[in-house]
Every structure is written in structure tokens, then in C-alpha cells.
Protein backbone atom coordinates (compact mmCIF):
# COMPACT_ATOMS: atom_id res chain seq x y z
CA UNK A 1 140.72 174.64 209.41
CA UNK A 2 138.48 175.81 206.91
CA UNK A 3 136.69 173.25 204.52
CA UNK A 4 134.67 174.26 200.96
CA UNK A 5 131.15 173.16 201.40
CA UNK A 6 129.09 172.57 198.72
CA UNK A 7 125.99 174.95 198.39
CA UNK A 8 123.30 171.77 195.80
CA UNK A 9 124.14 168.60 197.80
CA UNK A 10 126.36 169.91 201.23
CA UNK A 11 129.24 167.53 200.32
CA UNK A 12 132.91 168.58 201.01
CA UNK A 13 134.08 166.31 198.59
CA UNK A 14 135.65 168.72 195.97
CA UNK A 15 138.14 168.71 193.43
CA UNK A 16 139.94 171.10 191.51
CA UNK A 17 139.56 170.46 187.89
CA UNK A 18 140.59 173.29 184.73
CA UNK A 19 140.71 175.69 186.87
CA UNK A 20 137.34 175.07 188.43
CA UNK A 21 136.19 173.44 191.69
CA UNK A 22 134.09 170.42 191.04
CA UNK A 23 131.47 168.55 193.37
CA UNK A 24 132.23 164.73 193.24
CA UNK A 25 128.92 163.81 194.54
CA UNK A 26 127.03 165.97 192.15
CA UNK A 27 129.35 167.50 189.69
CA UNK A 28 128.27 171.18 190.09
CA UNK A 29 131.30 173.62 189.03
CA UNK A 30 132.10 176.78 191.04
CA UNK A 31 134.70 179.46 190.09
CA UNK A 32 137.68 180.12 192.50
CA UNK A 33 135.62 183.32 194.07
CA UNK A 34 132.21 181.28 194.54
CA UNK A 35 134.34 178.46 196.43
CA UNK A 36 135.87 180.79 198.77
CA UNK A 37 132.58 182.33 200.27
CA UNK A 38 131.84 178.79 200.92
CA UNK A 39 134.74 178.17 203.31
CA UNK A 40 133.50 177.42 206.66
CA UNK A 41 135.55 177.30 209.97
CA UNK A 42 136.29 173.58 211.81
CA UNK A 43 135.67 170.36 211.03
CA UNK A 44 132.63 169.96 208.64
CA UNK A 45 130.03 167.26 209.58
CA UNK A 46 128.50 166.51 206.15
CA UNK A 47 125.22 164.91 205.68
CA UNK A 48 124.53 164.77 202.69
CA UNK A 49 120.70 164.94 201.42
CA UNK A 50 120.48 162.33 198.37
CA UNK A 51 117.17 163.26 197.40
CA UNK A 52 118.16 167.01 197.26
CA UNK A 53 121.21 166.23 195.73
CA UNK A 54 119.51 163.86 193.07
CA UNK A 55 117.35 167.05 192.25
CA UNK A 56 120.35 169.46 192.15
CA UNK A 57 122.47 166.97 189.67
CA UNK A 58 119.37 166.67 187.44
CA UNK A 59 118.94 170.48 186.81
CA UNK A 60 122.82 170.34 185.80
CA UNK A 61 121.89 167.05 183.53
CA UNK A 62 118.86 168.86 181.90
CA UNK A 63 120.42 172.35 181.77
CA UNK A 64 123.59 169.86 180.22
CA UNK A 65 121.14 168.52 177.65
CA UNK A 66 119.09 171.88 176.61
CA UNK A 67 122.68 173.34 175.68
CA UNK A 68 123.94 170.04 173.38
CA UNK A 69 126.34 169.47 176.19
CA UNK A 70 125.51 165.23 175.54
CA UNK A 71 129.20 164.37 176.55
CA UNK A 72 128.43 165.88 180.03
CA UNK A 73 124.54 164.83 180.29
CA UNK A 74 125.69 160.96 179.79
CA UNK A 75 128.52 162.03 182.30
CA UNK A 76 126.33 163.18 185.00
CA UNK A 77 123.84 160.86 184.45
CA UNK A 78 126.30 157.94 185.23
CA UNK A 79 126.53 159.59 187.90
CA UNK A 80 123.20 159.85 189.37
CA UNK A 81 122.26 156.59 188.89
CA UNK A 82 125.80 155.06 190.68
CA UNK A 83 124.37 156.77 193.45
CA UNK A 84 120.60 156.02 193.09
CA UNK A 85 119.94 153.25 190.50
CA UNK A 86 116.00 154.41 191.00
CA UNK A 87 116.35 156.95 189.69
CA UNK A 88 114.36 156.09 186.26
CA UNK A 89 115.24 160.11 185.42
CA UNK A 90 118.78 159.12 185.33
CA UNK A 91 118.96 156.33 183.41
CA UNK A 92 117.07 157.89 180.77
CA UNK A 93 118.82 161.27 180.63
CA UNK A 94 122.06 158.93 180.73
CA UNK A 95 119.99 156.89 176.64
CA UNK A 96 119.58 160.69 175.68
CA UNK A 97 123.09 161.37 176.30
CA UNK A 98 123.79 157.92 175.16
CA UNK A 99 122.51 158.07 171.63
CA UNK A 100 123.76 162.23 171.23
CA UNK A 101 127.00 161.07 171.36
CA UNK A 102 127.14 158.42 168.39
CA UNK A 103 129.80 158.76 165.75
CA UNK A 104 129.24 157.28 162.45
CA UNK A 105 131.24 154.37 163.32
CA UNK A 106 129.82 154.00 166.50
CA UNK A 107 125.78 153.73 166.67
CA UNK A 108 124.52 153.81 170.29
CA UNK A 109 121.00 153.75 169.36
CA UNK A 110 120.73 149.96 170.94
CA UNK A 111 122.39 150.96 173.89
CA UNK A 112 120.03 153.71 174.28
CA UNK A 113 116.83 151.88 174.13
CA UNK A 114 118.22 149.74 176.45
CA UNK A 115 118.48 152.58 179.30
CA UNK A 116 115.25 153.94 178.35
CA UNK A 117 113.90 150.35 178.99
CA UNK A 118 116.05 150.45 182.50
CA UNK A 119 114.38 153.59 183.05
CA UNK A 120 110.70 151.93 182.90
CA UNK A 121 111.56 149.14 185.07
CA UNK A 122 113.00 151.58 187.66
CA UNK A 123 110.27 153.77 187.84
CA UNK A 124 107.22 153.43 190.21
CA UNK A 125 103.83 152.10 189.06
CA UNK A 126 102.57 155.71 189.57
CA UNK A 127 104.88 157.10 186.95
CA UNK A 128 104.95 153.80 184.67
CA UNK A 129 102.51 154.97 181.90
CA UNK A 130 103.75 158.07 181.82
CA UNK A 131 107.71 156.88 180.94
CA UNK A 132 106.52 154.43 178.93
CA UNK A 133 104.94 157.43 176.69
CA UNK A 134 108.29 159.73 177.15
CA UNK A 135 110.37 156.58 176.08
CA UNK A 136 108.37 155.86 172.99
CA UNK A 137 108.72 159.95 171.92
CA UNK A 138 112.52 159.81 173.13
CA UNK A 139 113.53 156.35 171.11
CA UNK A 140 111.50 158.15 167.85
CA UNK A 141 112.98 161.09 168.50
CA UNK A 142 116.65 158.77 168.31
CA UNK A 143 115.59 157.69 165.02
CA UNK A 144 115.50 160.84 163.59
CA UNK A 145 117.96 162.63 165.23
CA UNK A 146 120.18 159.51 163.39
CA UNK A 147 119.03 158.99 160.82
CA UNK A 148 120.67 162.78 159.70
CA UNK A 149 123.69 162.29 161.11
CA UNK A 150 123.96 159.31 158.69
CA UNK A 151 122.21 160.87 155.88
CA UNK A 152 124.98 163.68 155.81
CA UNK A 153 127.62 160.86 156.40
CA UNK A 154 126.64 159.25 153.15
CA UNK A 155 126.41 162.70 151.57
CA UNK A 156 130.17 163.11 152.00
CA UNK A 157 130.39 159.64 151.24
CA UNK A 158 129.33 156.39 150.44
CA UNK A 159 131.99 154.24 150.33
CA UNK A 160 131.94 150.63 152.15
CA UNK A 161 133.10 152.09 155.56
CA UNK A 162 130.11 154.49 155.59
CA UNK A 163 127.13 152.08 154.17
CA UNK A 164 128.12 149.60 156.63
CA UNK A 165 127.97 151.74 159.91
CA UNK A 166 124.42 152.71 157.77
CA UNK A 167 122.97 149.81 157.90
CA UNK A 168 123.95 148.97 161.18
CA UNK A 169 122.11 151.78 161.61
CA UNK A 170 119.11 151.00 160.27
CA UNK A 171 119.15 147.59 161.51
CA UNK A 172 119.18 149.04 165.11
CA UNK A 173 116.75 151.77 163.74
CA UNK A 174 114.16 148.44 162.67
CA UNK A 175 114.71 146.27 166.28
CA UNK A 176 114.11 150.01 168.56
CA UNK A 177 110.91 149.92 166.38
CA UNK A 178 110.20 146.02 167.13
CA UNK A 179 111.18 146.46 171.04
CA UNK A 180 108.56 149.52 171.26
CA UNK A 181 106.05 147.22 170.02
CA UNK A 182 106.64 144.18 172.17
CA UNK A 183 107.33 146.39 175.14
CA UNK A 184 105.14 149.18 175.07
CA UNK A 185 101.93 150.57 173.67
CA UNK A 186 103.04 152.85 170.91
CA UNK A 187 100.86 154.35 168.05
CA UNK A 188 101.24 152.40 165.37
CA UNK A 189 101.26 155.51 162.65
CA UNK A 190 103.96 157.39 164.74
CA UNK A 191 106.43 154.37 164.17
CA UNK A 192 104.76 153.82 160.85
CA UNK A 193 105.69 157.65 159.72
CA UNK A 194 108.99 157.23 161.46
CA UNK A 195 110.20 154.16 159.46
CA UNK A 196 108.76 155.17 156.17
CA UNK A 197 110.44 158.39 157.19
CA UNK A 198 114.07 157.01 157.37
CA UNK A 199 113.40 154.91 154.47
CA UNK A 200 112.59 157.74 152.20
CA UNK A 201 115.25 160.41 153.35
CA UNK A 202 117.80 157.87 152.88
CA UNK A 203 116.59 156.98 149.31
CA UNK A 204 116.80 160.73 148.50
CA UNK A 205 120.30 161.06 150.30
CA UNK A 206 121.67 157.55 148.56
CA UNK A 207 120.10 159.52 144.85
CA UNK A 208 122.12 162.72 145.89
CA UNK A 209 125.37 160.54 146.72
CA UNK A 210 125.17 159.12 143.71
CA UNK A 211 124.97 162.14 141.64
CA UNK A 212 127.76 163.36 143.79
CA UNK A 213 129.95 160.40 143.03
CA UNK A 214 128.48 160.91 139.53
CA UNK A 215 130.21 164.20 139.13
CA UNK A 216 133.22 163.40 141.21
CA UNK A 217 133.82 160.46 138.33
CA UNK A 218 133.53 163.15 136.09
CA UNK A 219 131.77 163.05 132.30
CA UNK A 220 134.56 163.04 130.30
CA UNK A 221 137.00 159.86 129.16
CA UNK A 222 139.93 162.17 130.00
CA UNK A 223 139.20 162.22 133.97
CA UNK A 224 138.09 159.06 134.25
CA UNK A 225 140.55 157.43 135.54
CA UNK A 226 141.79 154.27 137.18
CA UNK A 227 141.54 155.43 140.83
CA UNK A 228 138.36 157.66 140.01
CA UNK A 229 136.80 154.36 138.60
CA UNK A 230 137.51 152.27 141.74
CA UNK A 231 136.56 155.09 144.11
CA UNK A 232 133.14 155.57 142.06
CA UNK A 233 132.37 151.88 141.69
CA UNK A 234 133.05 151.59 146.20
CA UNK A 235 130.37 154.66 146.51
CA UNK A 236 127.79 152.85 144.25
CA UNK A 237 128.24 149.70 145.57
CA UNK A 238 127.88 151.31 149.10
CA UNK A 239 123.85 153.03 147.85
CA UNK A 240 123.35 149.59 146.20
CA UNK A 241 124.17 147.68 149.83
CA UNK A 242 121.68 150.40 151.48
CA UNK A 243 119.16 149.82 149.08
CA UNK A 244 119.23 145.98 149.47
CA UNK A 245 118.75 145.99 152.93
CA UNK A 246 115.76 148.81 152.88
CA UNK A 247 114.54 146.39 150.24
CA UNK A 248 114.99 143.44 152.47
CA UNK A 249 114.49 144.49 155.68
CA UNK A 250 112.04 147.61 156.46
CA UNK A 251 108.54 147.10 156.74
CA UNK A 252 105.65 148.61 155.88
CA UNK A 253 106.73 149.72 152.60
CA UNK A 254 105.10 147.91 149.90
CA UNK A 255 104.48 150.74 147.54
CA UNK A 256 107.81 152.05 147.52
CA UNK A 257 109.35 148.41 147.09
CA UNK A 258 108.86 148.57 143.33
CA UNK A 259 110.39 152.13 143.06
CA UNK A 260 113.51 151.13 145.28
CA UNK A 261 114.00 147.89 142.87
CA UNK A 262 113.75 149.77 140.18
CA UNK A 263 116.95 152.26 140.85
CA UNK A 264 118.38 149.27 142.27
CA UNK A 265 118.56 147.21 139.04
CA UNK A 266 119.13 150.78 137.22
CA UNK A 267 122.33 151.22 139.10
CA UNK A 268 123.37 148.24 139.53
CA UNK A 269 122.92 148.20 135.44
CA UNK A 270 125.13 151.05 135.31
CA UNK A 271 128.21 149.46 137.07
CA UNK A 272 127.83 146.53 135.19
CA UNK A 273 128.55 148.84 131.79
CA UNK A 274 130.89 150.99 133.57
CA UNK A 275 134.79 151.47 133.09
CA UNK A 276 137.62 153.51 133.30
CA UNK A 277 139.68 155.34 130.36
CA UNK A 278 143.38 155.69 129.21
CA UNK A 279 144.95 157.64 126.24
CA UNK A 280 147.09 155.64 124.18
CA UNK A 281 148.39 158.12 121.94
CA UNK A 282 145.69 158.65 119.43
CA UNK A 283 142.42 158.05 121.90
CA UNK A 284 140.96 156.85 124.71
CA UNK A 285 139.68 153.40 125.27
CA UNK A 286 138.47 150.89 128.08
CA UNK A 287 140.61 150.25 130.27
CA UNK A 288 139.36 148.95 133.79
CA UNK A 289 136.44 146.82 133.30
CA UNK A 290 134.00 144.43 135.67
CA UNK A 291 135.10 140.78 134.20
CA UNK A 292 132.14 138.88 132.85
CA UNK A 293 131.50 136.48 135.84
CA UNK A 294 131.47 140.03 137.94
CA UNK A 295 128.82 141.62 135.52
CA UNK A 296 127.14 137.93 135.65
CA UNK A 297 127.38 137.93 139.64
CA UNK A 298 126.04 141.61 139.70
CA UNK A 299 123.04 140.60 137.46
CA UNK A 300 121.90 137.47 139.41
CA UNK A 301 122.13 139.92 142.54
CA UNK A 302 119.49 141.82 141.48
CA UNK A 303 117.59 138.30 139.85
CA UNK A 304 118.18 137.17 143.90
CA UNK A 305 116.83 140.39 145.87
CA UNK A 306 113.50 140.17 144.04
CA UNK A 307 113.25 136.48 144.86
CA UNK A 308 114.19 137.03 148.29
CA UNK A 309 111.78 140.24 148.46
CA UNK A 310 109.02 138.60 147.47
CA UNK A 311 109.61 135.31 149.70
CA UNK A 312 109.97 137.67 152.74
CA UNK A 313 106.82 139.17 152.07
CA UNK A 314 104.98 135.90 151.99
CA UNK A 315 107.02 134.79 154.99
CA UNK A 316 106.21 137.79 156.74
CA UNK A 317 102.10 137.60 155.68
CA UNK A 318 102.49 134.13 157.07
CA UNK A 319 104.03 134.76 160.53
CA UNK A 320 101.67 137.99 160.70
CA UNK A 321 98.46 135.45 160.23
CA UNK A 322 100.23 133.02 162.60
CA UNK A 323 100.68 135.67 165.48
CA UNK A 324 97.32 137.32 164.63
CA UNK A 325 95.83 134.02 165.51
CA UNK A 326 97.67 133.76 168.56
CA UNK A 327 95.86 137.20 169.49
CA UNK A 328 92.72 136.12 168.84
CA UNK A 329 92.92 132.44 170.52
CA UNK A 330 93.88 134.48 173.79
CA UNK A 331 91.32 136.74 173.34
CA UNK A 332 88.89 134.01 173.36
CA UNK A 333 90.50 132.21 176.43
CA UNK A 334 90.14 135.12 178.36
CA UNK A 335 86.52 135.67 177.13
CA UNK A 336 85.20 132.66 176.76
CA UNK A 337 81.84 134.18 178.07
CA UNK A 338 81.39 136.34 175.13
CA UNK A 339 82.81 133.60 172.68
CA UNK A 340 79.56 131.34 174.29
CA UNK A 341 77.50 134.00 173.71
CA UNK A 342 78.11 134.42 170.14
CA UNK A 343 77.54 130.47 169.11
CA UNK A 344 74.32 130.50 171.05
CA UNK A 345 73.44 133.28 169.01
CA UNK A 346 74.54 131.80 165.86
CA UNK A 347 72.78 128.59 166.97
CA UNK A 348 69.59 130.25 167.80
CA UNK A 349 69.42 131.57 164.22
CA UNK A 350 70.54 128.98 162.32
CA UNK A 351 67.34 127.34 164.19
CA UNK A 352 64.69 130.20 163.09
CA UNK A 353 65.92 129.04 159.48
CA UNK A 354 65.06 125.74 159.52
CA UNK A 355 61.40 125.98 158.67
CA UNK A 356 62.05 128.57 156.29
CA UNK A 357 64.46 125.54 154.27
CA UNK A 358 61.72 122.83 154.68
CA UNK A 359 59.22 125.88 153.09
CA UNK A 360 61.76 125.72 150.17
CA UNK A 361 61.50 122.13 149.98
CA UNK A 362 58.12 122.00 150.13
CA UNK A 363 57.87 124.63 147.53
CA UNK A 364 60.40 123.01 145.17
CA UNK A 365 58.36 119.88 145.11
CA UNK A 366 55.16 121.63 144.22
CA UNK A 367 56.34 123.49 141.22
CA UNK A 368 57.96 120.24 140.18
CA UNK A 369 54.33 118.75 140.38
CA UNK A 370 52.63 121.64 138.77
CA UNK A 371 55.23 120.89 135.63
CA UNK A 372 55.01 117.20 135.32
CA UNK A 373 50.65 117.60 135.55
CA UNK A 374 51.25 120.16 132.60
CA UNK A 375 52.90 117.11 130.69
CA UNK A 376 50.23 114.71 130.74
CA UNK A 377 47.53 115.04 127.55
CA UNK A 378 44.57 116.77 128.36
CA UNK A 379 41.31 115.77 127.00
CA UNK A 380 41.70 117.58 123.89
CA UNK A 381 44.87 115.86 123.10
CA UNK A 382 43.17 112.87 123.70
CA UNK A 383 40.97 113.15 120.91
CA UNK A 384 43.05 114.06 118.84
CA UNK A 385 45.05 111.04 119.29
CA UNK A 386 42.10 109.19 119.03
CA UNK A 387 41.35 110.44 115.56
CA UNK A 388 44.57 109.35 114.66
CA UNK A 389 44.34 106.09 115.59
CA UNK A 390 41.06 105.35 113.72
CA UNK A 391 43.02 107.27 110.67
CA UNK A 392 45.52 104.73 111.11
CA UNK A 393 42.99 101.73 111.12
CA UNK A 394 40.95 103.17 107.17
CA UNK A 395 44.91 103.58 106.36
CA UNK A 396 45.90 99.69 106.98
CA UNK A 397 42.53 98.62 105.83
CA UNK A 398 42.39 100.47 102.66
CA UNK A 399 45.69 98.75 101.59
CA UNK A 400 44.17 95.29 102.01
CA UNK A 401 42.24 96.53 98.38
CA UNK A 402 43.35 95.81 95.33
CA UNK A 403 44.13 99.24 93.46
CA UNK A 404 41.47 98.63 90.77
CA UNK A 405 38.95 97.99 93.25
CA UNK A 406 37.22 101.04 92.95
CA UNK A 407 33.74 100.13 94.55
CA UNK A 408 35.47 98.83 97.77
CA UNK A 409 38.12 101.71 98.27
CA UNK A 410 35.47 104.78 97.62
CA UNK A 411 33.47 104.62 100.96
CA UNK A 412 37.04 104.07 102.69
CA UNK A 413 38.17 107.22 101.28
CA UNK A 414 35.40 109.41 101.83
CA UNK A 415 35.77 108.13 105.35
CA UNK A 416 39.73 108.90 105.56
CA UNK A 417 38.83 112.46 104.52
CA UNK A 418 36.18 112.75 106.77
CA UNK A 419 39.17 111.83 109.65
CA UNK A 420 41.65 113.85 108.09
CA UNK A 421 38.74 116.71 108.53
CA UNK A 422 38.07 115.68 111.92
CA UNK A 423 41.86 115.82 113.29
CA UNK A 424 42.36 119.18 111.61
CA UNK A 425 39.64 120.55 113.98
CA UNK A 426 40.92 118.35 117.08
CA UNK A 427 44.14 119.95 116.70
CA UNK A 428 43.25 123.16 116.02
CA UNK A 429 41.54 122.62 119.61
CA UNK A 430 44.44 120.76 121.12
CA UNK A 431 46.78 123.24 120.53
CA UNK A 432 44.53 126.53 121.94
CA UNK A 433 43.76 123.75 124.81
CA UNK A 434 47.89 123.27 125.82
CA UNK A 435 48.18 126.68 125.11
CA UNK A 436 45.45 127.72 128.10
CA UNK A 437 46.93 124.76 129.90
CA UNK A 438 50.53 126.01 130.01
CA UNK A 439 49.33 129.65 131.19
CA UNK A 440 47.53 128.07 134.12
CA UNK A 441 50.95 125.62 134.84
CA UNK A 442 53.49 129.45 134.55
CA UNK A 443 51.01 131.45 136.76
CA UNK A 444 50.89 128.88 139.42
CA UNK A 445 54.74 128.31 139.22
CA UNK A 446 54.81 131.85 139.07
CA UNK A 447 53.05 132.13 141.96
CA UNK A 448 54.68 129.62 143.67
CA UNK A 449 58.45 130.95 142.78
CA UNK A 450 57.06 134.66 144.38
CA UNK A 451 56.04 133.23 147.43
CA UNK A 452 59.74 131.06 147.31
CA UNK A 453 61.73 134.42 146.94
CA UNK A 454 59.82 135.93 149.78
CA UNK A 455 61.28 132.52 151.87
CA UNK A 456 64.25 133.41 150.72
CA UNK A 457 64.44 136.71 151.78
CA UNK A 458 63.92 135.80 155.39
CA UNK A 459 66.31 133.05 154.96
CA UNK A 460 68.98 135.80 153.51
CA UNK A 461 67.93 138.15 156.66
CA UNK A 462 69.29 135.28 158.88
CA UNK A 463 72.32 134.45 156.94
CA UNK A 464 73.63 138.30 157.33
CA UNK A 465 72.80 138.15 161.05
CA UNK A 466 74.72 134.88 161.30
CA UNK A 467 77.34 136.44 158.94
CA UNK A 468 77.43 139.59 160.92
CA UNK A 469 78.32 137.28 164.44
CA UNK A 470 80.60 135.38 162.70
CA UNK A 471 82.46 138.45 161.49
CA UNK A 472 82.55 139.25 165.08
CA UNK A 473 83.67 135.86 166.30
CA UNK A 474 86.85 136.13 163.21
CA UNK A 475 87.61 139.06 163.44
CA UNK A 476 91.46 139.99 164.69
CA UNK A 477 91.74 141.39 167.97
């Protein structure tokens, strides 16, 4: 009897399926004339090669996958790795086809990631850095490739049904992102581009869908109808639900945060103040309207995303210090060596300071000296004061006279001006004395504060040293 023998994987295990004969072990197709030359006489002892096979059924996946085929590359895949769950090829071929075949009501990006992961643990420690690098491209890739399917979704429209399969969109779009970091060592701008990328092609789409939805309202009171008003106001509502959560919810985008609010409260402005029209014989007027706790709940919506914005942010600055701790603490257990190192050497200098401080000291306390010697009266002063004194004495003593006592008041006069005379010249040398004083007293503080600043100089060498290990010792790792 003759059997059909399969030329990839040598299995006789075939089926005939539209028209074609199909290999259940490794799904390769052959036409009705192919699968009679392989007809061989007798029974058939089959022994299948599974590594050969495994080879064969991966050209098919990756010749499945080069032509868009991703029903039939998620197919296959499935396949291969029922027969060898090793094979890390398979399970990630089986993500590609995986997240190919969402729908927009139906994102598979999470299930994806999750066979690119199975992929990694599969794989040998040979090949492990190099999947973990084709898994980080692939999952990026999966973003993108997404993120336009949904962006032409909302195009057509943006009604609830649509914004919510968008978000949960994005929402698998942020935790892919957050698994590549905790799993694997991606670049940080590649995923930084990437979200900021998705963020900013879906703000342009969710601008475009609302100047579709715009037009499809039309600009006149005569097609603005009931059911045009209703339809509009779901297709806003949807752009204002995306916008809220890339508000809420994507990092890394600080600067366009203020841009996003801004259309945000624009928007949600303009449904607040919109209605539809009827004609009731003479013109049109209002005639579906938001009620006032509606306008008064849309308001406090917007009043609410900022507040929650901007306690997310701190939140997030806070966990972001608290991890970045973490870091560093293990850092430091694991190098405790180096973390030794750097006191000593912060100890050492703080010690070469010392004397420098006590020269400060010391330095301090002889400029105070030098001022409070400049206060006492020098000998100048001193007679001078003396003068005064004796002034003082004709002064007391000339009252004791009666004022017609001329012959006992004369010599006591001629002797006050003779003082008077005296002190003029005593001050007159007094004052050029302090003034010679009080040059000597500034150029030996002068002096003095000089030699200080050069102190200080060496102290302020130290302090950036110190500064400089600190930095190293704080610094995030």
C-alpha cells in the first residue's frame, strides 16, 4: 500500500484540507501533484526528526510572518511549541502573531509580552542576552504597530466603544513599558521616544477626530440636530476620556501636560455650551441642552484632573526618591568596601582642616585685640584730658568769686585762657595722634584679615574635596 511521506519532517501524518494536503506535525501544504511523487510502496516506518522538523515549521512561521500571514504564524507557532515548549523561537513568533492579530475590541498586546517573556525563560543562557534585546525591539515594535491601528480606529470614530478599547490600549501600552523595565535592560530613550510617541500621535489623531465630529455635527442650526447632537457629544466625550487618562497615566511627559490640559478644559468647555437646534416655525432655538448639574459635573471634572495630576506627580517624585534610595542602599551593601573607603577619605580631610579652623580662631582673636588696644587713649589723649581737668578746677574756683571782685578773678582768667590755649594745641595733637593710631590698628587688621583669607582658601580647597566624595557617596546609582 502506498503511504504520502512528508518531504520537511518525514511524518505520514497528512490531511487533506481545501484542496491541499497538510502535514499535522509541521503544517507544510503540498498540492495534489507534489503529494503523489511522495507516495512510497509498503508500510512506512516514520521517525520523525524533531529538531529538523522544528527548523522546517519555523521557515513556514517566518516565511508566514514576512507575508502578513499573522493568523497562520500564531497558528504554527502553537504548534511548535506543543511539540517543543523550548523552543524560545516559537513562543515568540507565536507574541508576534499574537499581537498582529488584535482587533480594536480585542488588544493582545498583554498576551504578547507575556510569550515574549516565555520565550526568555525558555531560551538557553547562551542565547539569553540576545532575546532579551529581540524582545525589547519586538514589544516596541507592538507599541507602534498599535498604536495605528487605534489611531485610525478613533479616526473613524470616537465614540465610547472605541475610546474604551483605546485606553485599554494604552494602559497595556504603559505596563509592556513597566515589565521591560523590571525585566530587562532596555534603553531608557527607546521606551522614552516610544511612549512620548503614542502620546503625541494620539493627541493629533483625538484633534483630527474632533474636527471630524466637528464637521459631521455640521455648522449650521438647520443640521444640528437631536441625534447629530448626541452622536457629537459620545465622540467628544470619547477624546476627552483619552485625554484624561494620557493626562493621568503616561509618564514622562511633563511638558506636554500643560498643552493636553489645556484642550482638555477647551473641549470640555465646548460641550458644556453645546446644544442641539429645532425650527419652530419662525426660527431655530435650543433645544437639547447639558442640565446645569451636568455642565456643573463637567466643570469640576476638569477642577479634579488637575488636582489629581498634580498629586500624581508628587506621588510619583515620592515613590521615585523612595525606590532610588532603595538602589543606592543596595549598592552600598554590596560595596561596602568602596563606601569605607570614601568616609576614611572624608575623615582624613576633615582632619587636615582642623588646624586651619584653630588658625581662624587664633586669627579672630588677634584682630579683636588689635581693635580694643586702638580704643584705649594714647598719650596724647591723655593730655588733653588732663588739660581739661585743670580747666575744670579755674572753672569751679573762679565761681567761688564774687562778680565784682575784679582783683581776685583777673589772674584766674588769664589762667583759663592760657588752658583754653593749651587744649586747643593738645587736641589739635590728639586728633593727628588717633588718626596715625587708627592707620597702624587697619594695616595690622588688614594684614591679619589677608593672611585669614589665605586660611580660608585652604580650608575651601578641603571642603570641595569633601564635597566632591560626598557627591560620590549621594549620588543615585
Amino acid at each position: 500500500m502506498k503511504r504520502i511521506v512528508c518531504e520537511m519532517c518525514g511524518s505520514n501524518d497528512l490531511i487533506k484540507k481545501d484542496g491541499l494536503f497538510v502535514c499535522e506535525n509541521c503544517g507544510t501544504k503540498y498540492t495534489l501533484e507534489e503529494a503523489k511523487k511522495m507516495m512510497v510502496e509498503g508500510t512506512v516506518q516514520v521517525e520523525i526528526n524533531t529538531s529538523k522538523s522544528d527548523a522546517n515549521l519555523l521557515e513556514v512561521i517566518k516565511t508566514a510572518c514576512a507575508t502578513g500571514n499573522s493568523k497562520e504564524v500564531f497558528e504554527l507557532a502553537s504548534r511548535l511549541v506543543e511539540n517543543n515548549p523550548s523552543n524560545w523561537e516559537g513562543w515568540f513568533y507565536k507574541g508576534v502573531g499574537a499581537y498582529k492579530e488584535s482587533a480594536i475590541d480585542k488588544c493582545r498586546l498583554s498576551e504578547a509580552l507575556a510569550l515574549f517573556f516565555k520565550a526568555y525563560s525558555v531560551a538557553g543562557e547562551d542565547k539569553k542576552e540576545e532575546v532579551e534585546k529581540i524582545i525589547c525591539k519586538e514589544t516596541l515594535d507592538a507599541i507602534k504597530y498599535l498604536r495605528q491601528l487605534f489611531c485610525l480606529a478613533l479616526l473613524a470614530d470616537s465614540g465610547a466603544d472605541v475610546s474604551e478599547s483605546a485606553i485599554d490600549y494604552l494602559s497595556d501600552a504603559v505596563s509592556a513599558v513597566a515589565d521591560l523595565y523590571d525585566e530587562c535592560s532596555i534603553d531608557d530613550v527607546a521606551t522614552h521616544e516610544c511612549i512620548c510617541g503614542v502620546s503625541q500621535e494620539f493627541f493629533d489623531t483625538l484633534k483630527a477626530a474632533v474636527r471630524r465630529a466637528n464637521a459631521d455635527f455640521g455648522t449650521h442650526y438647520s443640521v444640528m440636530t437631536d441625534e447629530k447632537w448626541e452622536k457629537w457629544l459620545d465622540q467628544v466625550d470619547g477624546v476627552l476620556d483619552i485625554l484624561e487618562y494620557l493626562i493621568l497615566y503616561f509618564p514622562a511627559l511633563s511638558k506636554s501636560i500643560p498643552v493636553y490640559l489645556d484642550y482638555f478644559n477647551k473641549l470640555n468647555n465646548i460641550t458644556i455650551d453645546s446644544c442641539s437646534y429645532v425650527f419652530d416655525g419662525d426660527s431655530y432655538s435650543e433645544h437639547m441642552f447639558l442640565t446645569n448639574e451636568a455642565k456643573k459635573m463637567r466643570r469640576q471634572r476638569y477642577d479634579n484632573l488637575r488636582k489629581q495630576r498634580d498629586e500624581r506627580i508628587a506621588d510619583n517624585k515620592a515613590l521615585e526618591e523612595e525606590v532610588q534610595q532603595c538602589k543606592n542602599d543596595l549598592y552600598w551593601k554590596e560595596h561596602e568596601d568602596e563606601k569605607k573607603s570614601l568616609l576614611a577619605q572624608i575623615d582624613d580631610l576633615k582632619e587636615q582642616q582642623k588646624p586651619y579652623n584653630e588658625q581662624i580662631i587664633q586669627i579672630d582673636n588677634e584682630i579683636k585685640e588689635v581693635k580694643a588696644a586702638n580704643k584705649n587713649p594714647i598719650n596724647e589723649e591723655k593730655v588733653a584730658s588732663i588739660i581739661e581737668e585743670k580747666i575744670e578746677a579755674v572753672k569751679k574756683e573762679l565761681k567761688s568769686y564774687g562778680l565784682l571782685d575784679f582783683k581776685g578773678r583777673k589772674p584766674l582768667k588769664l589762667q583759663l585762657k592760657q588752658l583754653n590755649s593749651e587744649l586747643k594745641e593738645a587736641n589739635k595733637l590728639a586728633r593727628n595722634a588717633r588718626y596715625e593710631a587708627n592707620m597702624e590698628m587697619n594695616k595690622k587688621v588688614n594684614d591679619l584679615v589677608r593672611q585669614k583669607n589665605r586660611v580660608l582658601d585652604k580650608i575651601a580647597d578641603l571642603t570641595k574635596k569633601i564635597n566632591g566624595v560626598n557627591n560620590e557617596l549621594n549620588r543615585d546609582r
